[in-house]
C-alpha atoms as a PDB file:
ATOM      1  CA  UNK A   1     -25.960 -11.147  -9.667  1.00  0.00           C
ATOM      2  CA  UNK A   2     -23.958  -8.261  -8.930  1.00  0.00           C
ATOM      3  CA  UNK A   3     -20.469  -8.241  -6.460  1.00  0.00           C
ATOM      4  CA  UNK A   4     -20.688  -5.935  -4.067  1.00  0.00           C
ATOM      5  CA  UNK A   5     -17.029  -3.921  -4.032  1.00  0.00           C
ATOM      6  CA  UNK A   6     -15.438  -1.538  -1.773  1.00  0.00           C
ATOM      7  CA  UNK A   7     -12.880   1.397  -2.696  1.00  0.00           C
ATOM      8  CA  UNK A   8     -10.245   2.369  -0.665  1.00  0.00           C
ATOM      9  CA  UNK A   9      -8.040   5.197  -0.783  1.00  0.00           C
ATOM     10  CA  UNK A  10      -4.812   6.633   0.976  1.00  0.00           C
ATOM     11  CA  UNK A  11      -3.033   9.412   0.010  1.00  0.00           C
ATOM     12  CA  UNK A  12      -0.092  11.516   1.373  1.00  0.00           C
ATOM     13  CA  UNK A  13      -1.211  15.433   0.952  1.00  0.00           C
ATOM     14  CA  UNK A  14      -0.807  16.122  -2.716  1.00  0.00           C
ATOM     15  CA  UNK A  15       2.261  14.045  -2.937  1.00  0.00           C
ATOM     16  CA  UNK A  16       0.826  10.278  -3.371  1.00  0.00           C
ATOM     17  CA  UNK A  17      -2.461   8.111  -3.768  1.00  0.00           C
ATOM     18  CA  UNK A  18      -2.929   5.116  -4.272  1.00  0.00           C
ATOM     19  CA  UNK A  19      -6.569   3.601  -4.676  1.00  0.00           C
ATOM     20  CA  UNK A  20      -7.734  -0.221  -4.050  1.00  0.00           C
ATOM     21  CA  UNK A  21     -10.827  -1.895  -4.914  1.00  0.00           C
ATOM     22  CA  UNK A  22     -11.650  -4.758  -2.757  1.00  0.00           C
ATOM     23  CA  UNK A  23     -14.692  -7.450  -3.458  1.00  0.00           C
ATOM     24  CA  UNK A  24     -16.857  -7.524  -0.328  1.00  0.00           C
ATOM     25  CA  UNK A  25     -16.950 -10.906   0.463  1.00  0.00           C
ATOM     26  CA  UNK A  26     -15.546 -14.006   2.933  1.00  0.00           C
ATOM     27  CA  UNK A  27     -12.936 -15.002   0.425  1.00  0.00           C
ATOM     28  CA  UNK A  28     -11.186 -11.619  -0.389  1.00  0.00           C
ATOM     29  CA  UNK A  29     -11.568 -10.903   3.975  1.00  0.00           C
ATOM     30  CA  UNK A  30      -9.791 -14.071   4.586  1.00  0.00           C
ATOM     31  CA  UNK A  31      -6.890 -13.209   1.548  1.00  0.00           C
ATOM     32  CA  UNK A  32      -6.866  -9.839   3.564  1.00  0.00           C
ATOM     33  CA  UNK A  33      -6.704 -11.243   6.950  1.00  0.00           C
ATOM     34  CA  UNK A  34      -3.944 -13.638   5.985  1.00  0.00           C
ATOM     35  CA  UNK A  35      -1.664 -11.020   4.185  1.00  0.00           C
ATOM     36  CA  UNK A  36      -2.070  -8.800   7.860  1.00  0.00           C
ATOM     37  CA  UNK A  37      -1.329 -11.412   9.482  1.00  0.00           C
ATOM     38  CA  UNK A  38       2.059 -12.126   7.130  1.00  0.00           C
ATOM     39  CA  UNK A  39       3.747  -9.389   9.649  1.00  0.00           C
ATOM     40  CA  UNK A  40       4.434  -8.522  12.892  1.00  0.00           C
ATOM     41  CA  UNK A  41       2.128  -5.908  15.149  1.00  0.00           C
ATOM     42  CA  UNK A  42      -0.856  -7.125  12.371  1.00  0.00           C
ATOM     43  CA  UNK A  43      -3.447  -6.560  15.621  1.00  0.00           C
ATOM     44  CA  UNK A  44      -2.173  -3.333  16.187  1.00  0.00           C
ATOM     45  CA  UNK A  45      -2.138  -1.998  12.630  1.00  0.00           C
ATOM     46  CA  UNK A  46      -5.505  -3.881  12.402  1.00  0.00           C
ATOM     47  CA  UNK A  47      -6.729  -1.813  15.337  1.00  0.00           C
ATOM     48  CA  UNK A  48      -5.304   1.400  14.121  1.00  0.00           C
ATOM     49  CA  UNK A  49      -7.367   1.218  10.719  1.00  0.00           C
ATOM     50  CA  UNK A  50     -10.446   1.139  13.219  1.00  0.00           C
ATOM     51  CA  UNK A  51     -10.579  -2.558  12.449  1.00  0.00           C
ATOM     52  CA  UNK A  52     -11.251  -2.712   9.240  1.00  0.00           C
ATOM     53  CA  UNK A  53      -8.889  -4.815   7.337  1.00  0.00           C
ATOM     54  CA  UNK A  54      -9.624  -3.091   3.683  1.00  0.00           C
ATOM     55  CA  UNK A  55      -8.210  -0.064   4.903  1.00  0.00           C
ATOM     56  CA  UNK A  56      -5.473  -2.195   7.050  1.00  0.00           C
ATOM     57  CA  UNK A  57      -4.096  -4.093   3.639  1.00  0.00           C
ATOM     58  CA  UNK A  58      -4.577  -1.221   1.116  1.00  0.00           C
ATOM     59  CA  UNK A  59      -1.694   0.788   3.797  1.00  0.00           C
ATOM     60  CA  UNK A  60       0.051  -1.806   3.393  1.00  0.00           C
ATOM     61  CA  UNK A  61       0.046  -2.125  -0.454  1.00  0.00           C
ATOM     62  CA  UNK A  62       0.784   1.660  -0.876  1.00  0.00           C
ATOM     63  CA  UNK A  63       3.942   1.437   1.605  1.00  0.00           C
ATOM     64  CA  UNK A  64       5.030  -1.113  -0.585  1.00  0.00           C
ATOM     65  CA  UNK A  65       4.138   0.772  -3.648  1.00  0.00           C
ATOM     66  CA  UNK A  66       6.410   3.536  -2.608  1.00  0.00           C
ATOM     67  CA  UNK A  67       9.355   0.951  -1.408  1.00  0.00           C
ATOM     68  CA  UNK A  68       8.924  -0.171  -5.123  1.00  0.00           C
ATOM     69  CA  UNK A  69       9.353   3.437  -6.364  1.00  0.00           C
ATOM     70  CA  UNK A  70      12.194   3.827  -4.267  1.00  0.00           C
ATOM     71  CA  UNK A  71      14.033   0.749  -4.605  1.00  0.00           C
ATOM     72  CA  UNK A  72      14.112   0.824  -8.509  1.00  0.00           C
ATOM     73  CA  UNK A  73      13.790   4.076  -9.566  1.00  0.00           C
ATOM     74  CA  UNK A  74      10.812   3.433 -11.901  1.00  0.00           C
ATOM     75  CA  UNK A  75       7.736   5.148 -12.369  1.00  0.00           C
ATOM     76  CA  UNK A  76       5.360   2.602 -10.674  1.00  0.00           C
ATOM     77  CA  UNK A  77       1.778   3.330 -12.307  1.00  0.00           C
ATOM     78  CA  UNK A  78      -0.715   0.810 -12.238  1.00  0.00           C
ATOM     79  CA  UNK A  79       0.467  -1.597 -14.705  1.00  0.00           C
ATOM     80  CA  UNK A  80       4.152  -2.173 -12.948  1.00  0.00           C
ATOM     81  CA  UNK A  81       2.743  -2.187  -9.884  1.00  0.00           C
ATOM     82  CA  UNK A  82       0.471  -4.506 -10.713  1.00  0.00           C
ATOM     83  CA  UNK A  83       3.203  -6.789 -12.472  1.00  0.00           C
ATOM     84  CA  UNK A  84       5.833  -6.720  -9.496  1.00  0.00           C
ATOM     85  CA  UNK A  85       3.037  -7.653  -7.424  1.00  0.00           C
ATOM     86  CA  UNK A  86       2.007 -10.356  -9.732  1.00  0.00           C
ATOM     87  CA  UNK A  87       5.563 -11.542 -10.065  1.00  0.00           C
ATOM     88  CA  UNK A  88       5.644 -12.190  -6.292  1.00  0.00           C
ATOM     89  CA  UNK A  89       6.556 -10.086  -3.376  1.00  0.00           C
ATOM     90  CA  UNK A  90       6.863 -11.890  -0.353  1.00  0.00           C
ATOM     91  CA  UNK A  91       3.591 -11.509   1.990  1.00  0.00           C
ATOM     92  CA  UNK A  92       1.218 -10.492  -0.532  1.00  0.00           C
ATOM     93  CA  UNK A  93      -1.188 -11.716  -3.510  1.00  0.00           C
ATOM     94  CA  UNK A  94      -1.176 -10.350  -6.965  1.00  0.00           C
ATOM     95  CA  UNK A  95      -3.401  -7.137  -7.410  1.00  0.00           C
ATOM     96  CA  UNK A  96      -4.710  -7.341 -10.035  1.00  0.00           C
ATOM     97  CA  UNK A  97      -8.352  -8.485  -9.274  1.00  0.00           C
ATOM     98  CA  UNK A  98      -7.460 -12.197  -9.022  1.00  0.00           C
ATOM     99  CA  UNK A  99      -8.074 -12.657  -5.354  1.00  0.00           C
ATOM    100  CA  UNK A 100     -10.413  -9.344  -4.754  1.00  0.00           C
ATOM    101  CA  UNK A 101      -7.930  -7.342  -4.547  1.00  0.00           C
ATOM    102  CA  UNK A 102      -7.623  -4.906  -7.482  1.00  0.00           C
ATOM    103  CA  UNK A 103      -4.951  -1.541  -7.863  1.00  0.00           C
ATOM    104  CA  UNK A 104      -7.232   0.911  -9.350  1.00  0.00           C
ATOM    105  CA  UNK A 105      -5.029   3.845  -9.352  1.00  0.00           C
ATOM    106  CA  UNK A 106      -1.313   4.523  -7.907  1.00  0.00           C
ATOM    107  CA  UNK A 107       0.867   8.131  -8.435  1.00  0.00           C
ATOM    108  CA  UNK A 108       4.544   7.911  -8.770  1.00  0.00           C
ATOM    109  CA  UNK A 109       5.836   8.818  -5.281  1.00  0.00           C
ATOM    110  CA  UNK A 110       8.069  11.723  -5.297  1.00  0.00           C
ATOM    111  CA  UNK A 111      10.108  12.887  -2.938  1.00  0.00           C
ATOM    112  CA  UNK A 112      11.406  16.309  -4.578  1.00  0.00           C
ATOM    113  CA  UNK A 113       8.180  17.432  -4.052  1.00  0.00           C
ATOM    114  CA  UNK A 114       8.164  17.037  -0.278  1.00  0.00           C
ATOM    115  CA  UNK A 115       9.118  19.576   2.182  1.00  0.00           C
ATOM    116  CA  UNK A 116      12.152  18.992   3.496  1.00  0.00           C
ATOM    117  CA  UNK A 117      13.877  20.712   6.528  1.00  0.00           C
ATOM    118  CA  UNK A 118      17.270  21.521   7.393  1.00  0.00           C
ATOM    119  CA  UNK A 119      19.376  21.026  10.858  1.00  0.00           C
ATOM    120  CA  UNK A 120      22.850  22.238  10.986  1.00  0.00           C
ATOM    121  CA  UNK A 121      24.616  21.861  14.342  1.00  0.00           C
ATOM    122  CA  UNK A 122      27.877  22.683  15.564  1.00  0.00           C
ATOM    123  CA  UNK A 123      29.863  19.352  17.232  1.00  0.00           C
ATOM    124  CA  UNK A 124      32.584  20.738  19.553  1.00  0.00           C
ATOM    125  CA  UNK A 125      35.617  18.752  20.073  1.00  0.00           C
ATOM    126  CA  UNK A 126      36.729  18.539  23.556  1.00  0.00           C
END
């Protein structure tokens, strides 16, 4: 008997991907369903992923992702991703396959490579 699986992906121009591979089944939905639900505005981000709560979750695991990168300066990759997952962050299950939800493939979010745009304005003092 083969498992059905389903591969999502999300990335940010050429700046950022991250891919997730979901098993297609009542468990891993429920797992998914349950982490959405974790925090606030879940039906609208639900809703916004044109209901489809692989795509919902797998947003969610890449914005952490990148708060991860941020936070600690590290190069995620799979493998520490994987393992700060695994070690517990609050509102999610480990991702590494365990409960259907498997990171297949993360970059290391950069932000030197992102276009970034200057405002200079002049405060007057009255």
């Amino acid at each position: 008997m083969s498992l059905s699986k389903i591969e999502v992906s999300i990335d940010i121009g050429d700046h950022f991907e991250v891919v997730i591979v979901f098993l297609d089944n009542e468990e891993t939905k429920r797992i998914c369903n349950e982490i959405n639900k974790f925090w606030s505005n879940s039906h609208i981000r639900l809703s916004e992923a044109n209901d489809c709560i692989f795509k919902c979750v797998t947003k969610l695991i890449a914005k952490e992702i990148i708060r991860l990168q941020m936070q600690t300066s590290f190069n995620c990759g799979v493998h520490a991703a994987i393992k700060a997952f695994n070690d517990g962050i609050e509102g999610f299950y480990p991702i590494d396959g365990s409960y259907g939800i498997e990171l297949y493939y993360c970059d290391d979010f950069e932000i030197d490579y992102l276009e970034t745009y200057f405002k200079t304005s002049k405060i007057l003092n009255l």
